[in-house]
C-alpha atoms as a PDB file:
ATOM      1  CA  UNK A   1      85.773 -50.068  85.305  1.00  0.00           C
ATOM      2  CA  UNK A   2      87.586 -50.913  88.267  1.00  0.00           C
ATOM      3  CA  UNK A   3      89.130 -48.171  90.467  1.00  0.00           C
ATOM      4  CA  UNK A   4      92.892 -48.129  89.880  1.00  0.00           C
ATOM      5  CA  UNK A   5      92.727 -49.668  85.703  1.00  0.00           C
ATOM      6  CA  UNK A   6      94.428 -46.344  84.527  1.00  0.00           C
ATOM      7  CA  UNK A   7      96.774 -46.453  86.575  1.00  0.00           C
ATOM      8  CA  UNK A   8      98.002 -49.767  85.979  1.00  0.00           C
ATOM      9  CA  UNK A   9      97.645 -48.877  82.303  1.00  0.00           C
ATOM     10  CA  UNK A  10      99.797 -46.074  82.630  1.00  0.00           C
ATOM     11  CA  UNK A  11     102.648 -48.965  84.085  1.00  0.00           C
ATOM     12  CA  UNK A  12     102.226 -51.161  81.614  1.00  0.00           C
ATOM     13  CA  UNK A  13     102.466 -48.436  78.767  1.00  0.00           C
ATOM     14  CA  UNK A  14     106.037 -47.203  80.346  1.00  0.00           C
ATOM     15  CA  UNK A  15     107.531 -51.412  79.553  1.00  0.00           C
ATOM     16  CA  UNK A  16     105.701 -51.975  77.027  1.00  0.00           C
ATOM     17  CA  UNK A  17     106.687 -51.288  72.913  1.00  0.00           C
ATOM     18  CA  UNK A  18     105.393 -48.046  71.989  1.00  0.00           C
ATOM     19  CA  UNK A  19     103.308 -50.254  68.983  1.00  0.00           C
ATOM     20  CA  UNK A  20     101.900 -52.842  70.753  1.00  0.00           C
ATOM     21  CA  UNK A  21      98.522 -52.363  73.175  1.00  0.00           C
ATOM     22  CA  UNK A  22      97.925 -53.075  76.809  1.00  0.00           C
ATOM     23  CA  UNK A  23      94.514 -54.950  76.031  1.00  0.00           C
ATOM     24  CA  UNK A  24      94.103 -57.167  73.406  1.00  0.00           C
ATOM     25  CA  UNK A  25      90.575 -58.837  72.779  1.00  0.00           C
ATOM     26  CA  UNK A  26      89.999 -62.331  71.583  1.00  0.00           C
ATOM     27  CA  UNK A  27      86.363 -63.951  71.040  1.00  0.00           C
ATOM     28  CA  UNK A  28      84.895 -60.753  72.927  1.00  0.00           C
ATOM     29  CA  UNK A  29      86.618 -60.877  75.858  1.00  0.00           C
ATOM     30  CA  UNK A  30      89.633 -58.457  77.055  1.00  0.00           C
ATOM     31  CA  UNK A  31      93.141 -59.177  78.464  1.00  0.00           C
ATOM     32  CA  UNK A  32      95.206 -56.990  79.958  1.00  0.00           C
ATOM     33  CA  UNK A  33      98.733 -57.780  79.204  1.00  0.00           C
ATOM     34  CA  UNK A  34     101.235 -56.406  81.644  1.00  0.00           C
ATOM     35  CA  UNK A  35     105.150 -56.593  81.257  1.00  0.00           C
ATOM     36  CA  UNK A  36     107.624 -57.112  84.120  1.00  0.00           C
ATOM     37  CA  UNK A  37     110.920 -55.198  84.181  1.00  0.00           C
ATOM     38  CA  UNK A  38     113.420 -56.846  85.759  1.00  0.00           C
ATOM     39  CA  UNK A  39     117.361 -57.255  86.898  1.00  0.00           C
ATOM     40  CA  UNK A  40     118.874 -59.100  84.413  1.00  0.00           C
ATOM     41  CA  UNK A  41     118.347 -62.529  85.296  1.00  0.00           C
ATOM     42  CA  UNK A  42     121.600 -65.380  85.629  1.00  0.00           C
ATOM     43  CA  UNK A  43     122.472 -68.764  86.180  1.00  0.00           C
ATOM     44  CA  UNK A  44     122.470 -67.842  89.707  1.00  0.00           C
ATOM     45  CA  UNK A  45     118.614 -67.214  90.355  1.00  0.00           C
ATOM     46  CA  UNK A  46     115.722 -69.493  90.839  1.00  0.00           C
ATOM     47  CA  UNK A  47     113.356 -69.075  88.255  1.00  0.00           C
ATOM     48  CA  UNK A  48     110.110 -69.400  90.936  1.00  0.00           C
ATOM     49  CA  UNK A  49     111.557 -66.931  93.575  1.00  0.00           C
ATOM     50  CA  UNK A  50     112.181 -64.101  90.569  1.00  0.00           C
ATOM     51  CA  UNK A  51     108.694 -64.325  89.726  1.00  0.00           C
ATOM     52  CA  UNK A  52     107.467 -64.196  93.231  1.00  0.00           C
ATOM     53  CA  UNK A  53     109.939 -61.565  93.877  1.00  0.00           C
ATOM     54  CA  UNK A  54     108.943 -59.419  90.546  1.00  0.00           C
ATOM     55  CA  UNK A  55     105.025 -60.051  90.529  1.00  0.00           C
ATOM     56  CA  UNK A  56     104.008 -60.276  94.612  1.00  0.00           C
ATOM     57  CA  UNK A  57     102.580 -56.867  94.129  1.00  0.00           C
ATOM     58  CA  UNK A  58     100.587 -56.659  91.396  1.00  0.00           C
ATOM     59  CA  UNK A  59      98.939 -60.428  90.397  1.00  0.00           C
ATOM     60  CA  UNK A  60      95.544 -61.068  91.471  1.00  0.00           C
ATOM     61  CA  UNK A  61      94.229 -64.744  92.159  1.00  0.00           C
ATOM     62  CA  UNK A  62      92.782 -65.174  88.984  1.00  0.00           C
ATOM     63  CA  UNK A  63      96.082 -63.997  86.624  1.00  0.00           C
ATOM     64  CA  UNK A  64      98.114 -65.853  84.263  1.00  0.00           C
ATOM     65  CA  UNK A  65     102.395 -65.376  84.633  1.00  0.00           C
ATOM     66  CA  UNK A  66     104.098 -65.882  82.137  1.00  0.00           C
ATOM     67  CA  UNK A  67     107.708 -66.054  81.464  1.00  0.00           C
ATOM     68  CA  UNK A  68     110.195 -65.940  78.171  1.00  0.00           C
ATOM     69  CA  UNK A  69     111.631 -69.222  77.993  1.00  0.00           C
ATOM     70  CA  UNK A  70     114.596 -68.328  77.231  1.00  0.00           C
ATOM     71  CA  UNK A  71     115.284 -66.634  80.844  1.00  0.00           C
ATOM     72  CA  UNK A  72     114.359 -69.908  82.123  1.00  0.00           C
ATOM     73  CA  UNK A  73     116.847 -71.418  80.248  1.00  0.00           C
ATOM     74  CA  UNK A  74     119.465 -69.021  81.430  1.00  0.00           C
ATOM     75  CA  UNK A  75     118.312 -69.742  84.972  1.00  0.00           C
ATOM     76  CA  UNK A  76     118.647 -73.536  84.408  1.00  0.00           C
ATOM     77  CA  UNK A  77     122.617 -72.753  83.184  1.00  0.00           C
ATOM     78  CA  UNK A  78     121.548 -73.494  79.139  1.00  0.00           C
ATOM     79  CA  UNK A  79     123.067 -70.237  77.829  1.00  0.00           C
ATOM     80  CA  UNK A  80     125.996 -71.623  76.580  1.00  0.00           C
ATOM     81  CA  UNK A  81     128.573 -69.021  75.445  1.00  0.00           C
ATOM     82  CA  UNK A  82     129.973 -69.700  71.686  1.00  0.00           C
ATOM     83  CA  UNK A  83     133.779 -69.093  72.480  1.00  0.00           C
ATOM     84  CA  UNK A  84     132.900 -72.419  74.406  1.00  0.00           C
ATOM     85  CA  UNK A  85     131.297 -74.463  71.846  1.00  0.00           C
ATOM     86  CA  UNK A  86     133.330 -77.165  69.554  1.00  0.00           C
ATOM     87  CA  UNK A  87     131.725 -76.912  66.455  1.00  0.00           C
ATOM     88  CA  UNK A  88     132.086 -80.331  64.218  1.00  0.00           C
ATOM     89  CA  UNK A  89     132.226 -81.360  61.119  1.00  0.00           C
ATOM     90  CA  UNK A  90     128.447 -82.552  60.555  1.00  0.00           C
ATOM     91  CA  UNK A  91     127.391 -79.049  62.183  1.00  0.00           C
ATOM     92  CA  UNK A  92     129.972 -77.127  59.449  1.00  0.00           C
ATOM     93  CA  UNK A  93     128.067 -78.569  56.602  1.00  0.00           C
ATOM     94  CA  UNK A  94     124.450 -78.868  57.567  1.00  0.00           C
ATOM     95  CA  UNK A  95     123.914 -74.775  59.315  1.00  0.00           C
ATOM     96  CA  UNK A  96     124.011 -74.070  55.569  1.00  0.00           C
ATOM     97  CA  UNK A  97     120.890 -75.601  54.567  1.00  0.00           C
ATOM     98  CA  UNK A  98     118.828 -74.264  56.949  1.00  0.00           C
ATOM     99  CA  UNK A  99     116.160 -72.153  56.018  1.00  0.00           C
ATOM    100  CA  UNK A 100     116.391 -68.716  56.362  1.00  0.00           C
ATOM    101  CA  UNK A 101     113.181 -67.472  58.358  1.00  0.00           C
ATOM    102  CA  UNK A 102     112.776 -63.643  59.492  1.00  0.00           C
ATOM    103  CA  UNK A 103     111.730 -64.312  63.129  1.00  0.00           C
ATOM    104  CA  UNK A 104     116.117 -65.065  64.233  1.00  0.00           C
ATOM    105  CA  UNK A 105     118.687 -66.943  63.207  1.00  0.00           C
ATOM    106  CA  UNK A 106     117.762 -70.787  64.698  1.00  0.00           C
ATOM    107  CA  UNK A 107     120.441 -73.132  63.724  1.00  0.00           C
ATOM    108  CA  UNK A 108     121.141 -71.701  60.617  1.00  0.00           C
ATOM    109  CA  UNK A 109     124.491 -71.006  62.440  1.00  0.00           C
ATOM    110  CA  UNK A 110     127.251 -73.151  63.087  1.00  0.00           C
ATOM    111  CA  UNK A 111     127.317 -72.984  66.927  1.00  0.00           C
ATOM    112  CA  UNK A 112     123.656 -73.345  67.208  1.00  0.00           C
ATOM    113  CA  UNK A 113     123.440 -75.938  65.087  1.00  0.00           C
ATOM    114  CA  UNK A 114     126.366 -77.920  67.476  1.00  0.00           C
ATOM    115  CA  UNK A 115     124.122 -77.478  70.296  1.00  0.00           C
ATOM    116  CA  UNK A 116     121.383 -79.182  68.248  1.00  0.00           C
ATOM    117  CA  UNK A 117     123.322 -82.228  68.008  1.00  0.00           C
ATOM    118  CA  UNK A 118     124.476 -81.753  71.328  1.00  0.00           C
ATOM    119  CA  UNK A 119     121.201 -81.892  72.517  1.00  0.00           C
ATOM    120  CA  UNK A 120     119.461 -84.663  70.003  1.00  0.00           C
ATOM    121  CA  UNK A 121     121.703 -86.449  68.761  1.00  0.00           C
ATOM    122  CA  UNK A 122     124.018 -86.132  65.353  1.00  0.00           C
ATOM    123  CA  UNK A 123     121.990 -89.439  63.638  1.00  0.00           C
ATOM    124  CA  UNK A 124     118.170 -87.136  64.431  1.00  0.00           C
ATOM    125  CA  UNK A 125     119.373 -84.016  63.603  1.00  0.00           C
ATOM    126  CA  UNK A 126     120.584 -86.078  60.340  1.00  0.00           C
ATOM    127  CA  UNK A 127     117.332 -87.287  59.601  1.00  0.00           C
ATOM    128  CA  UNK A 128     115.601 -83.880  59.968  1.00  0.00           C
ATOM    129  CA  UNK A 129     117.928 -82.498  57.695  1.00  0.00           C
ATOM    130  CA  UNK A 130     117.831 -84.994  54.765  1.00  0.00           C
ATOM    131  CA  UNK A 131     113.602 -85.350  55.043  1.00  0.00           C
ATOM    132  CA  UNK A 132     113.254 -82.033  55.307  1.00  0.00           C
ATOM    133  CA  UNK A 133     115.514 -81.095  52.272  1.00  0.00           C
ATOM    134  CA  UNK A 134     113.354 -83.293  50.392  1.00  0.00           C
ATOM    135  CA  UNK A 135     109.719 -82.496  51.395  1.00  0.00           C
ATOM    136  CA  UNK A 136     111.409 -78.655  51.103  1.00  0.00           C
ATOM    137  CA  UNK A 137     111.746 -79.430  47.771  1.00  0.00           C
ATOM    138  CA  UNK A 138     108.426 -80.210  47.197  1.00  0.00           C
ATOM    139  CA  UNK A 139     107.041 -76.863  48.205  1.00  0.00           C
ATOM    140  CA  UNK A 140     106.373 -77.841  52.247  1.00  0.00           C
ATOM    141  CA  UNK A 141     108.001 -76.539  54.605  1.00  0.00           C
ATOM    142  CA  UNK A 142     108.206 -76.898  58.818  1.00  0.00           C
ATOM    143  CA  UNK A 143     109.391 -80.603  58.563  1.00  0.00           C
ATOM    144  CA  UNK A 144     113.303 -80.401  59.887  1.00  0.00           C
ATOM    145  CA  UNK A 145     111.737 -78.968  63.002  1.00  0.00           C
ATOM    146  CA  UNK A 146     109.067 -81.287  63.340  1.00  0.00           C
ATOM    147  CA  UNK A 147     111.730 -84.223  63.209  1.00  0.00           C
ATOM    148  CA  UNK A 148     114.386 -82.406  65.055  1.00  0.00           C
ATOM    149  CA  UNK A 149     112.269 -81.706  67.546  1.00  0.00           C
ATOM    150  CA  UNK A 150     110.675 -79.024  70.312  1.00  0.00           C
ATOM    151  CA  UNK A 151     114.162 -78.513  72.211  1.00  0.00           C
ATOM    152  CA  UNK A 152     115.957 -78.266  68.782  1.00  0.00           C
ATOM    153  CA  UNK A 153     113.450 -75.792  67.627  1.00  0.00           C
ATOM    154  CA  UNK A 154     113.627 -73.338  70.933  1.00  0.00           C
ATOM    155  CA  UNK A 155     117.640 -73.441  70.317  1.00  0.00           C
ATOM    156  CA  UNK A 156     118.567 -69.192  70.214  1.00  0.00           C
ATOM    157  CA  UNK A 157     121.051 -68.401  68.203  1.00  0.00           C
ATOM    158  CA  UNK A 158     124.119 -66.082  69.707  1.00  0.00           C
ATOM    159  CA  UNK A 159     122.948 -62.172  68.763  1.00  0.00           C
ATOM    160  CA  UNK A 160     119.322 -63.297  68.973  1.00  0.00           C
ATOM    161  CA  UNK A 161     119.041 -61.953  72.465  1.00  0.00           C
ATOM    162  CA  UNK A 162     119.909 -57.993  72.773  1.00  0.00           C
ATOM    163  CA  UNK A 163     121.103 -58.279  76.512  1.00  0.00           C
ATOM    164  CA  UNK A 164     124.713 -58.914  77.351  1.00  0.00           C
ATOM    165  CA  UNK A 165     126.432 -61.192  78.242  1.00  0.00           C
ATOM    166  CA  UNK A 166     123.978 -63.335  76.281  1.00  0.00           C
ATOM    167  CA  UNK A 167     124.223 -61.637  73.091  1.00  0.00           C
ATOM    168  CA  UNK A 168     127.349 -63.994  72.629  1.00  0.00           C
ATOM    169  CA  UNK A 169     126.083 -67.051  73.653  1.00  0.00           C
ATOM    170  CA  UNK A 170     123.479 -69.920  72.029  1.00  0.00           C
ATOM    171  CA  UNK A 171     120.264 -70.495  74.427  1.00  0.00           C
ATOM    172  CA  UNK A 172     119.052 -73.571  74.384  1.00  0.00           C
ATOM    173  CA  UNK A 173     115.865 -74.367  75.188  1.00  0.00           C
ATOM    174  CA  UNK A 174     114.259 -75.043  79.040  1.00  0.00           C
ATOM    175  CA  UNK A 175     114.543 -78.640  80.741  1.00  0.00           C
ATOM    176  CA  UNK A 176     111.356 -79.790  81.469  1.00  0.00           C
ATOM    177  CA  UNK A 177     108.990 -76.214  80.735  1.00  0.00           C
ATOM    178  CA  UNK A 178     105.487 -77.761  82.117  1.00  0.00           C
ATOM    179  CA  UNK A 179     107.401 -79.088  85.432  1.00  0.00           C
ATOM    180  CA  UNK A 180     108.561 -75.285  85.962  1.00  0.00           C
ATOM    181  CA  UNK A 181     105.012 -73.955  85.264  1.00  0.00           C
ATOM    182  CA  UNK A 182     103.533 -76.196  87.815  1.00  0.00           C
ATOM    183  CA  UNK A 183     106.304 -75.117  90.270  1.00  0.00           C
ATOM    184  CA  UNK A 184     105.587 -71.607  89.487  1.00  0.00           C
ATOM    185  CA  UNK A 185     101.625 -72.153  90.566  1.00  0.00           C
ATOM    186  CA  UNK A 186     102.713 -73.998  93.492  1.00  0.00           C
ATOM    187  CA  UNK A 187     105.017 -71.184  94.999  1.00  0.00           C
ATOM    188  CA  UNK A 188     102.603 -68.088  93.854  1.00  0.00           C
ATOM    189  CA  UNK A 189      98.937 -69.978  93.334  1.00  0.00           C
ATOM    190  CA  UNK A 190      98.362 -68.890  89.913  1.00  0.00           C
ATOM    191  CA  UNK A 191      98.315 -70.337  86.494  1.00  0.00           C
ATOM    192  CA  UNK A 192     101.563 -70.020  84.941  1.00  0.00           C
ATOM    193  CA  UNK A 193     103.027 -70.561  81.098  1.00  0.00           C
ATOM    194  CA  UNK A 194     106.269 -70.457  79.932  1.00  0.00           C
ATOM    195  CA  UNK A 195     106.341 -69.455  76.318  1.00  0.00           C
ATOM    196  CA  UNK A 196     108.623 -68.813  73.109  1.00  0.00           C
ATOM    197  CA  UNK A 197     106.950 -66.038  71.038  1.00  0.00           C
ATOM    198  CA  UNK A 198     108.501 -64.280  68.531  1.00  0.00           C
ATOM    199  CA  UNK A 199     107.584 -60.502  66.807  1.00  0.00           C
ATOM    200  CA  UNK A 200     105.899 -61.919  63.516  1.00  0.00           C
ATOM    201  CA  UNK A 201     103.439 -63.869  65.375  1.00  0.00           C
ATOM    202  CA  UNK A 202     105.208 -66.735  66.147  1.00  0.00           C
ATOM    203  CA  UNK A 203     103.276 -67.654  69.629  1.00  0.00           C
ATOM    204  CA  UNK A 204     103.600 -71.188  71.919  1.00  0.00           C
ATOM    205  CA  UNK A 205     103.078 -72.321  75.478  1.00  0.00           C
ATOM    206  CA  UNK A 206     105.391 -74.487  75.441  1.00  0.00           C
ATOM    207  CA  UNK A 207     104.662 -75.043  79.378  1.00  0.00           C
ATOM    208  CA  UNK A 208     101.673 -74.491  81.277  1.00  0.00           C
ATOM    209  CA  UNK A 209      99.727 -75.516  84.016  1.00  0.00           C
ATOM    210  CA  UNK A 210      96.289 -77.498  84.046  1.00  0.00           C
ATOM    211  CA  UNK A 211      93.711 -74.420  84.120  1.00  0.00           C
ATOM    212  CA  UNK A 212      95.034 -72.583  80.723  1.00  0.00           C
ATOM    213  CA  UNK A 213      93.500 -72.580  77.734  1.00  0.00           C
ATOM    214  CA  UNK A 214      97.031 -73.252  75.356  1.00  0.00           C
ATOM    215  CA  UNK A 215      95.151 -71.839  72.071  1.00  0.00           C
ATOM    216  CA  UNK A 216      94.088 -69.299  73.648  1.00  0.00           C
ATOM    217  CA  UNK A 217      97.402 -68.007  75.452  1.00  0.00           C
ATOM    218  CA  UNK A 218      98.665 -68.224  72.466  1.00  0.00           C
ATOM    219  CA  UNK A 219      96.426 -65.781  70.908  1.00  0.00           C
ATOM    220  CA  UNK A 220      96.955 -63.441  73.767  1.00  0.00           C
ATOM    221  CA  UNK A 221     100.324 -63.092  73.801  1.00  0.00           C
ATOM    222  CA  UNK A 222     100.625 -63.382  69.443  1.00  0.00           C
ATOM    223  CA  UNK A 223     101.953 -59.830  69.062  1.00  0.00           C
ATOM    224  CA  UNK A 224     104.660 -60.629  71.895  1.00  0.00           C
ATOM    225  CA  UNK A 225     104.007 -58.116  74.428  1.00  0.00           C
ATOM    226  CA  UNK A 226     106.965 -58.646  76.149  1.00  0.00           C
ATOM    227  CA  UNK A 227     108.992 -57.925  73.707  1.00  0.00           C
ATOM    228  CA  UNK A 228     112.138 -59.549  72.328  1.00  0.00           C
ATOM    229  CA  UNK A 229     114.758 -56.140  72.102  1.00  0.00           C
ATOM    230  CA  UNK A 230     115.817 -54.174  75.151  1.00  0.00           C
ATOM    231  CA  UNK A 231     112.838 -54.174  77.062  1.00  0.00           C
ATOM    232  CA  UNK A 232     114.174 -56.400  79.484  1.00  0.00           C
ATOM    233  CA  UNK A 233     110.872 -57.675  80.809  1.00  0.00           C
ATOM    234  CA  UNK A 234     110.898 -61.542  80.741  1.00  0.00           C
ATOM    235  CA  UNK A 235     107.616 -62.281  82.676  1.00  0.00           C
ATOM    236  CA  UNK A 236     104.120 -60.703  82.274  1.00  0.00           C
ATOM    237  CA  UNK A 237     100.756 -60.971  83.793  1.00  0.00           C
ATOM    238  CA  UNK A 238      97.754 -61.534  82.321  1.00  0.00           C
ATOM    239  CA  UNK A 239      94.625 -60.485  83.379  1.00  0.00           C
ATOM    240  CA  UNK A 240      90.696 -60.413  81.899  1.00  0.00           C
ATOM    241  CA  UNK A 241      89.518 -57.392  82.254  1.00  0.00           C
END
């Protein structure tokens, strides 16, 4: 073992939930998973340069960054704060049939569901509701979603995320998430992901660049080692150890 592992295990135990190990190990092989406190991150900051700025001493060559996607949503200016939001009629009545899940809220509130519409349209977000109603009914689920969307489906909820002053607003989902990985690589030269993963095992890349294995990721970061409470640590490193 490399001169210098417990000591870097040691670092990531001190950001890292007290239930959820440093190492995971998928088909035989072991990652190291290691969080990144930060500042709380704004509108004002450039999504590459934090990362540079918060990982220059610690990656290695042949690590994975990744980053919550809802920071780089915040960083893009999609944090949109619900005193600010005109909620309509069509978003009044269909919040109410959305599923309740126990990974957040989604749009089963009004405001988040405005900013669906907002962001897909009233006549998709329609749609979604009305088929997925219907195929609800018949014992699937998954399909509002699936029609509404990726961008619908990353919306946050206000309260979903524990830091203020974004506790009171609705994050939408990041513009273009596989453009911002491959800036990422291209500022710090190594494979990046941004990803929405959730604390029942909810896990997707929902923007990486050409060398990462997406299934994989995914099962490396399934328990959600960066957390999704106070922990304040947006970005993480992975390494094979």
């Amino acid at each position: 073992m490399r001169p210098g592992y417990y000591k870097l295990i040691i670092f990531v135990s001190k950001y890292m939930a007290k239930e959820k190990k440093p190492v995971v190990q998928i088909n035989g092989i072991s990652f190291l998973r290691i969080p990144i406190k930060t500042r709380v991150i704004t509108e004002k900051d450039n999504i590459v340069e934090v990362i540079d700025e918060y990982t220059h001493d610690l990656r290695q060559n042949n690590d994975i960054i990744v980053v919550s996607e809802s920071v780089v949503a915040i960083t893009q200016g999609r944090a949109i704060p619900v005193d600010k939001i005109k909620v309509g009629i069509l978003a009044k009545i269909l919040w109410r049939f959305v599923r309740k899940v126990p990974y957040g809220i989604g749009l089963r509130s009004p405001t988040s569901m405005q900013c669906a519409i907002n962001e897909v349209g009233s006549f998709r977000i329609t749609v979604a509701a009305i088929i997925g109603g219907i195929a609800r009914f018949f014992g699937r689920k998954g399909d509002f979603y699936r029609i509404a969307g990726e961008q619908a489906a990353m919306i946050d909820a206000a309260h979903t995320s524990p830091i203020e002053p974004y506790n009171k607003c609705v994050i939408m989902g990041p513009k273009d998430p596989m453009g911002v990985a491959k800036k990422i690589k291209e500022k710090i030269k190594c494979d990046a992901a941004v990803v929405d993963v959730n604390d029942i095992g909810g896990s997707w890349a929902v923007g990486y660049t050409d060398g990462i294995n997406r299934k994989l990721l995914e099962d490396i970061m399934r328990d959600n080692p960066l957390g999704q409470k106070l922990e304040q640590t947006p970005i993480g490193i992975i390494r094979k150890v």
